[in-house]
Protein backbone atom coordinates (compact mmCIF):
# COMPACT_ATOMS: atom_id res chain seq x y z
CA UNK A 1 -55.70 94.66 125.09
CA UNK A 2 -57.32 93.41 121.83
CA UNK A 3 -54.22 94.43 120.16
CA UNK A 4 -55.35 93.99 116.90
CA UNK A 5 -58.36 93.69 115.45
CA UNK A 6 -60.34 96.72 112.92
CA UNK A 7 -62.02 98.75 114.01
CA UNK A 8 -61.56 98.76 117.68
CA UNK A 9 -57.61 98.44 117.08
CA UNK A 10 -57.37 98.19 121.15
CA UNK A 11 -59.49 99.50 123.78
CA UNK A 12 -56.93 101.48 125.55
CA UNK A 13 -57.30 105.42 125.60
CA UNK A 14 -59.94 106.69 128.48
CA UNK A 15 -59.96 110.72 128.21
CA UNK A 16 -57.60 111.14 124.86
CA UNK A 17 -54.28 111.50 124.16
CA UNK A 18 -54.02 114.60 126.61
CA UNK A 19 -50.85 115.26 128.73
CA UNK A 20 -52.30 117.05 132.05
CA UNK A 21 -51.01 116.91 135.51
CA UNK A 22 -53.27 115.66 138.19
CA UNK A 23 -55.67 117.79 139.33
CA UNK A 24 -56.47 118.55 142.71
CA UNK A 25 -59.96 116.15 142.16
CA UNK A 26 -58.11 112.68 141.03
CA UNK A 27 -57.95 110.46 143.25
CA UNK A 28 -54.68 109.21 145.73
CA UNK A 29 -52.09 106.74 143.51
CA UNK A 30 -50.04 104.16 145.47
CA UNK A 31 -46.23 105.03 145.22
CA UNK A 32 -45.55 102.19 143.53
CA UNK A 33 -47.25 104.18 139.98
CA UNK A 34 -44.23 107.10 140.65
CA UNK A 35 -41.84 104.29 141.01
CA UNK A 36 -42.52 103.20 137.53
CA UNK A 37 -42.92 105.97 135.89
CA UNK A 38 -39.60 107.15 137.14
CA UNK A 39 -37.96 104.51 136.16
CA UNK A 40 -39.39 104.61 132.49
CA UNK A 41 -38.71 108.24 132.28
CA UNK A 42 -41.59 110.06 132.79
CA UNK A 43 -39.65 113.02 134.55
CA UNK A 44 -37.61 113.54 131.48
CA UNK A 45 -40.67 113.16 129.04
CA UNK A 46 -40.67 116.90 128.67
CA UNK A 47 -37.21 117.00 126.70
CA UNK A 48 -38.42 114.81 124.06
CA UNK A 49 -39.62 116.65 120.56
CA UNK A 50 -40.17 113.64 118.61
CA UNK A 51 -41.08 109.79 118.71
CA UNK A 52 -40.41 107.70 115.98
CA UNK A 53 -41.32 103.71 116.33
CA UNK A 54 -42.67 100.83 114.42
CA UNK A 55 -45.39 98.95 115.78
CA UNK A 56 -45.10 94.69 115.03
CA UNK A 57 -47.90 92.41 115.84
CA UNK A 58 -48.25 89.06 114.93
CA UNK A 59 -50.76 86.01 115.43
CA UNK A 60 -52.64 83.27 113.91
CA UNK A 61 -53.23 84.29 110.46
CA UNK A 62 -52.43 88.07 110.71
CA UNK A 63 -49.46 90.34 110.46
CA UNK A 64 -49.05 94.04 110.91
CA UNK A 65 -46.40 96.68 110.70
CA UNK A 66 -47.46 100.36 111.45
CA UNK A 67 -44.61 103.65 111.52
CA UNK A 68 -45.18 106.79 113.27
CA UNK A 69 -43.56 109.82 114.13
CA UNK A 70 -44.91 111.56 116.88
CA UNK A 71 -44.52 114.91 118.20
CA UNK A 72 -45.71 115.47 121.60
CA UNK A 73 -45.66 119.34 122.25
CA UNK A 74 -48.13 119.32 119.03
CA UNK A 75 -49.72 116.21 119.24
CA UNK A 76 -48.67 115.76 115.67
CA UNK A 77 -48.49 112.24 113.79
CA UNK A 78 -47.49 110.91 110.73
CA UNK A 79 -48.34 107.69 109.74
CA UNK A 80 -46.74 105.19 107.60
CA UNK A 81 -48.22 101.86 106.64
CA UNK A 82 -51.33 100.30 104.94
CA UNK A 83 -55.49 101.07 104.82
CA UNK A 84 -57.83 99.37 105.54
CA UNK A 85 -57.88 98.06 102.00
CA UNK A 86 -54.30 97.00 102.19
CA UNK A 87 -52.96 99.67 100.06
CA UNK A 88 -49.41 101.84 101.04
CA UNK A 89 -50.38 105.00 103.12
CA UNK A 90 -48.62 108.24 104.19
CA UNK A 91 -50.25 110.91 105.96
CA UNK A 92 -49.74 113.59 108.64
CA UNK A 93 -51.76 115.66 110.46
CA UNK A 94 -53.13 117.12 113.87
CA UNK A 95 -54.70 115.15 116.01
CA UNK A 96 -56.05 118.54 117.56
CA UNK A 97 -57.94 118.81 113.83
CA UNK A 98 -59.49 115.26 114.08
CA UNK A 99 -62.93 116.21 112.89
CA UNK A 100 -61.34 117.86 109.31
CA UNK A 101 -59.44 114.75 108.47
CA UNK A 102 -60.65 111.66 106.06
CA UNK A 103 -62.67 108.94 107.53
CA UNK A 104 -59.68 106.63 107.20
CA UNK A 105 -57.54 108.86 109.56
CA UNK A 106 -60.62 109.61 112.11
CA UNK A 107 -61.67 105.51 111.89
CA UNK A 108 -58.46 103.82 111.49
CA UNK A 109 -55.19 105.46 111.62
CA UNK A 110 -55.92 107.36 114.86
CA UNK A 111 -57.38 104.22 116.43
CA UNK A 112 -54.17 102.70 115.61
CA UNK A 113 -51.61 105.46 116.82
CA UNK A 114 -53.42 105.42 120.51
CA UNK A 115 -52.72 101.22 120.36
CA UNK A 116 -49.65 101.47 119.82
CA UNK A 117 -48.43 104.61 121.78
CA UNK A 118 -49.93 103.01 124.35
CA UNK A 119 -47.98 99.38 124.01
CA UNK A 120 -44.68 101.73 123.57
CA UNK A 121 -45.26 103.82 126.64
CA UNK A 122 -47.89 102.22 128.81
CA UNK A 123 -46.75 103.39 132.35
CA UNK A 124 -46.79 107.46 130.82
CA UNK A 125 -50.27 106.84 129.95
CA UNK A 126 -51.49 105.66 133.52
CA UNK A 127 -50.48 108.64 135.01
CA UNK A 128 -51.85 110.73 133.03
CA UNK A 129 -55.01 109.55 132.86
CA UNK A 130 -56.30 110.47 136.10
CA UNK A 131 -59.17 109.05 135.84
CA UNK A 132 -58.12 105.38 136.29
CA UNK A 133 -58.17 103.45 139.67
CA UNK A 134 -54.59 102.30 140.28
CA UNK A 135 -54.17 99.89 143.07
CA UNK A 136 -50.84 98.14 144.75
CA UNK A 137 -52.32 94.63 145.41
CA UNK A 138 -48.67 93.41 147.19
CA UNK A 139 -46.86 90.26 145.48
CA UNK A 140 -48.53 87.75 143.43
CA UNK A 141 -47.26 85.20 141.33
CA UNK A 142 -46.89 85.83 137.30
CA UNK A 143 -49.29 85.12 135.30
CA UNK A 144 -46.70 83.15 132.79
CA UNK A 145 -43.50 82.51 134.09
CA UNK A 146 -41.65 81.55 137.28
CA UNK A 147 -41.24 83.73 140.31
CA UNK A 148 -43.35 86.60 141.53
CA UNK A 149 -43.83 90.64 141.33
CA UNK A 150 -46.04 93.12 142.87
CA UNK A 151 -48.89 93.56 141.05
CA UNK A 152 -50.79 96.57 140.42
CA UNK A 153 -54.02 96.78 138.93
CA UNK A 154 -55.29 99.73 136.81
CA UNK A 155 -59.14 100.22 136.09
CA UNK A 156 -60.88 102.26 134.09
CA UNK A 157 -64.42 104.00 134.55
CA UNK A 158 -67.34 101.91 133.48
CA UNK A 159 -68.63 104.60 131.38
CA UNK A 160 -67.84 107.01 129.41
CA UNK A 161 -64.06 107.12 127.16
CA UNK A 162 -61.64 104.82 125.39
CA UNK A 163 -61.84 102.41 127.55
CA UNK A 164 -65.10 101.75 129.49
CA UNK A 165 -64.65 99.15 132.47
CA UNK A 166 -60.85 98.27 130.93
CA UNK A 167 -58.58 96.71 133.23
CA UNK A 168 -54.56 95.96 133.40
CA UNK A 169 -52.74 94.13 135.61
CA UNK A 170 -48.63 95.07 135.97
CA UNK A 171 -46.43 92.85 137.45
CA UNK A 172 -43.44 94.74 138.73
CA UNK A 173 -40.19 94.07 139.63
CA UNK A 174 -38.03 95.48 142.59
CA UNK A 175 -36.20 97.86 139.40
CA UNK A 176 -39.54 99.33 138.43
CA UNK A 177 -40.15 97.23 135.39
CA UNK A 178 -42.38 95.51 134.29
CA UNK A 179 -42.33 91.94 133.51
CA UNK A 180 -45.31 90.77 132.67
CA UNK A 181 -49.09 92.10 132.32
CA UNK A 182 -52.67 91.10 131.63
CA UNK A 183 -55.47 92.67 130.21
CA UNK A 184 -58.75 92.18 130.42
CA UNK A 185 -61.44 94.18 128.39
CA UNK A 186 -64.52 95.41 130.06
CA UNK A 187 -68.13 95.69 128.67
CA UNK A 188 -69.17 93.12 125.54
CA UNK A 189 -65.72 92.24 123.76
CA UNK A 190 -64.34 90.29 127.04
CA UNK A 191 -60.52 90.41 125.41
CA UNK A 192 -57.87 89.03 127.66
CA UNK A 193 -54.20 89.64 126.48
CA UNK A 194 -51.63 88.02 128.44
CA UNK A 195 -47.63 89.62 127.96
CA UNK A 196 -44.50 89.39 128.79
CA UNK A 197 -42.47 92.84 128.42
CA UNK A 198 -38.77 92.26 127.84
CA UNK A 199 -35.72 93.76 125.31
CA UNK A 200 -35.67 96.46 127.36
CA UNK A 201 -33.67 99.75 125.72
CA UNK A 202 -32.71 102.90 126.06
CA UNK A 203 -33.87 105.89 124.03
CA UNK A 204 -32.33 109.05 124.67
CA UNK A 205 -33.64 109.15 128.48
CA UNK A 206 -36.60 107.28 128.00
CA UNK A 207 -36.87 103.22 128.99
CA UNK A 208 -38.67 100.73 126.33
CA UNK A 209 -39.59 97.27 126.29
CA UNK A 210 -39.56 96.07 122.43
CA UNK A 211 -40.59 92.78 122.86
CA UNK A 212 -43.90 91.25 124.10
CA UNK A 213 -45.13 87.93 123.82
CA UNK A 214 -47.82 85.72 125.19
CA UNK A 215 -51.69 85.42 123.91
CA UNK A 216 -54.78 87.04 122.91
CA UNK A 217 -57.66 85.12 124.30
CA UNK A 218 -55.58 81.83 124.32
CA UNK A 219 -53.80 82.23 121.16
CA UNK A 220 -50.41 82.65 120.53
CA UNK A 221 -49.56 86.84 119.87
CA UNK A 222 -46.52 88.59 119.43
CA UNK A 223 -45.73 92.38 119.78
CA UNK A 224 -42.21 93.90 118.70
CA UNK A 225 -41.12 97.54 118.07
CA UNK A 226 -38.53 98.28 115.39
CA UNK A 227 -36.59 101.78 114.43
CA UNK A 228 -37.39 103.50 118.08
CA UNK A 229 -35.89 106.59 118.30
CA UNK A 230 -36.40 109.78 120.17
CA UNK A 231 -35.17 113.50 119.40
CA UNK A 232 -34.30 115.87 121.81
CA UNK A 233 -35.61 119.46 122.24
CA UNK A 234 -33.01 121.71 120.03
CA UNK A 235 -31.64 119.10 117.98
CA UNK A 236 -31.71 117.32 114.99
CA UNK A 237 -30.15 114.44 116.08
CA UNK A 238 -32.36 110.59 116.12
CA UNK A 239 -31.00 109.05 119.40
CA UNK A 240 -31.59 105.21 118.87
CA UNK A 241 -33.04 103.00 121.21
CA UNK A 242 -30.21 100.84 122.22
């Protein structure tokens, strides 16, 4: 991940935000990618009518604080937070309609709700994206703390998408979660991100990890989510991640 930098917020997304099932032409995933997903939620991801979360990212010299609400079924989004020019934004629309929105929406604000929907549900996004090479490469030891997981290793096309060459490391414990991850950008920005994933909650039936912490390229970085929440097809009810 780059996590945060304009205007590449992070290089995660390779086909869009689209929710398909796999197709009969993707390739074979190692049942350790239905292990996770499973135990995140992913089977239950079709009761959810709303997302709300804010994104938190800190490191040397920058701070950042991004709220969305977003709607699956749709694909709508509504962003709170700041431009590019620091001043207070509020906005809404489809991401279906892309091409009729403001530059700021189309260059920024989108680029920003794929970062952080993917840091709040990573595992979702691997599965759907069919086009990434997911491989169980057995136990190794973690990249920051003590002990070991079984590490699997997600790549992404060289060309073409979000996320040309991309790859992520998961290391996975014997629950299903994850731990710990790195990141490593392909083509010219070589990013590495290095995380722990921990605070794990509860929201409605999905699983979140609201605090990760490690580095960007050697330096210190810090990613928290605040106000998670999910509602339920058919009611009007927030459930709080807790």
């Amino acid at each position: 991940m780059t996590i945060f930098g304009r205007p590449r917020v992070i290089r995660l997304l390779a086909l869009g935000l689209v929710i398909l099932p796999a197709t009969s032409g993707a390739q074979q995933r190692p049942p350790i990618l239905e292990k996770i997903t499973q135990t995140y939620g992913l089977q239950s991801f079709g009761q959810i009518e709303a997302i709300r979360y804010t994104f938190n990212a800190e490191a040397p010299g920058l701070s950042i604080s991004r709220s969305w609400t977003w709607e699956p079924k749709t694909d709508q989004v509504t962003f709170e937070g700041k431009d590019k020019s620091g001043n207070p934004v509020k906005v809404t629309y489809q991401r279906s309609q892309l091409g009729s929105q403001s530059a700021e929406v189309k260059e920024n604000i989108d680029s920003g709700f794929l970062n952080d929907n993917y840091w709040l549900i990573l595992p979702f996004h691997f599965s759907w994206d069919t086009n990434a090479a997911i491989e169980d490469a057995g136990m190794q030891k973690l990249p920051q703390g003590n002990g070991s997981a079984e590490k699997v290793v997600v790549k992404y096309p060289s060309d073409g998408g979000y996320s040309p060459g991309d790859t992520w490391e998961l290391y996975v414990g014997s629950d299903g979660r994850i731990e710990e991850m790195a990141y490593r950008a392909g083509g010219p920005a070589k990013h590495v991100v290095i995380a722990t994933w921990a605070d794990y909650k509860k929201a409605g039936p999905l699983l979140v990890s609201l605090d990760h912490r490690g580095t960007r390229d050697g330096q210190p970085a810090h990613v928290f989510f605040s106000n998670v929440a999910v509602k339920l097809v058919g009611s009007n009810t927030w459930m709080d991640a807790r």
